[in-house]
C-alpha atoms as a PDB file:
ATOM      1  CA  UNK A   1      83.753 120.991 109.250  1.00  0.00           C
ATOM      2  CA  UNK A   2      82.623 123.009 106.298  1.00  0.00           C
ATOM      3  CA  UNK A   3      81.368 121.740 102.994  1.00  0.00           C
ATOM      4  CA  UNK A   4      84.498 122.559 100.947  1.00  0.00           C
ATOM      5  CA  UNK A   5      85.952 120.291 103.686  1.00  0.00           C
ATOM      6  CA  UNK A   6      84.077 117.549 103.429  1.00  0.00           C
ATOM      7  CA  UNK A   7      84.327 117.731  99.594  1.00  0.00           C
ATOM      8  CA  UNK A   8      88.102 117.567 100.232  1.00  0.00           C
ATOM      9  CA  UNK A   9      87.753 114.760 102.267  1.00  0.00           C
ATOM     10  CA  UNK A  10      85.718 112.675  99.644  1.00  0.00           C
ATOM     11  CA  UNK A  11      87.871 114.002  96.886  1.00  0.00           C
ATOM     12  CA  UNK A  12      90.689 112.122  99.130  1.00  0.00           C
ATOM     13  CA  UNK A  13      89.251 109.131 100.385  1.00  0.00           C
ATOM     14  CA  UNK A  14      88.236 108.375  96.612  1.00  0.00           C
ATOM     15  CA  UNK A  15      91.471 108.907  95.249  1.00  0.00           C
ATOM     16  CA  UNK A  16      93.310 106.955  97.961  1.00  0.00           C
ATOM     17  CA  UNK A  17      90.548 104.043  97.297  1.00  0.00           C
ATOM     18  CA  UNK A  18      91.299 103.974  93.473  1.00  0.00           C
ATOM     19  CA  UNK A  19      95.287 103.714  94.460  1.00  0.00           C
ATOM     20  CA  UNK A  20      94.941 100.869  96.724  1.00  0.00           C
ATOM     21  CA  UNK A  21      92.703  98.922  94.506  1.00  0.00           C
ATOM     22  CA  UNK A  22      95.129  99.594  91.411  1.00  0.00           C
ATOM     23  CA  UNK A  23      98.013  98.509  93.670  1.00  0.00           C
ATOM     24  CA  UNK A  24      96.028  95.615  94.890  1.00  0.00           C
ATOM     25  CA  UNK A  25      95.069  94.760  91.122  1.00  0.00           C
ATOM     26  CA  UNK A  26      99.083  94.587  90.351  1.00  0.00           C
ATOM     27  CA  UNK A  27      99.900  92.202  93.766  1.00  0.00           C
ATOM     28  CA  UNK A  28      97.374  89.906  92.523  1.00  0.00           C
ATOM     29  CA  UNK A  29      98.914  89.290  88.711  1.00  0.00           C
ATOM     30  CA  UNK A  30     102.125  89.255  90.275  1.00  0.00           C
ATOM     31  CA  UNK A  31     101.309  86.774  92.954  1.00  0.00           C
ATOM     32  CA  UNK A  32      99.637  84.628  90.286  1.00  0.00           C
ATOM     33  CA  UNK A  33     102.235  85.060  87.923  1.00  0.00           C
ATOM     34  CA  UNK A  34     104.820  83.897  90.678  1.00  0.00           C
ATOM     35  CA  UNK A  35     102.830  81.012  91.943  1.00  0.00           C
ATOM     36  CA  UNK A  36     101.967  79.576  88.253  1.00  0.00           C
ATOM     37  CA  UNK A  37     104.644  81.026  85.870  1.00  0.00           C
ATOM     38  CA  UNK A  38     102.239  81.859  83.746  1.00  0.00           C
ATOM     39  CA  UNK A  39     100.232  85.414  82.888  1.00  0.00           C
ATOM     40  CA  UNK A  40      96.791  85.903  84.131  1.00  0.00           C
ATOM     41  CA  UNK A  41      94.533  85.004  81.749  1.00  0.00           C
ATOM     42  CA  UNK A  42      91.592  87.925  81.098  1.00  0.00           C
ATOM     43  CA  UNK A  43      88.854  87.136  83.135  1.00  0.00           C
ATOM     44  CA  UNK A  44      86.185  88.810  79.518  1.00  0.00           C
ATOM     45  CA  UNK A  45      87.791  86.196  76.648  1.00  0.00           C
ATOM     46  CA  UNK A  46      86.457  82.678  77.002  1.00  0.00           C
ATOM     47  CA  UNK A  47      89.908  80.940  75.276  1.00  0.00           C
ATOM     48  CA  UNK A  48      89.759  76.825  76.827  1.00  0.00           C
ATOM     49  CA  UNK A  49      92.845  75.839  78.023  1.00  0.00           C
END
């Protein structure tokens, strides 16, 4: 395996890791949004409840 391989590898594997944490990131809210009924609150603004 050449370099220009492996860079297309990397290239890949980073691309397909930024997809599945994006879709992970969306399953999450939704799963949370289904088992509350209520939006996820942002985990940076310190609002009480």
């Amino acid at each position: 395996m050449g370099p220009s391989q492996k860079l297309v590898w990397n290239l890949y594997a980073g691309v397909v890791g930024a997809l599945t944490m994006i879709v992970a990131q969306k399953a999450v809210k939704g799963a949370w949004k289904f088992a509350t009924g209520e939006e996820p609150r942002n985990p940076t603004t310190r609002t009480p409840r």
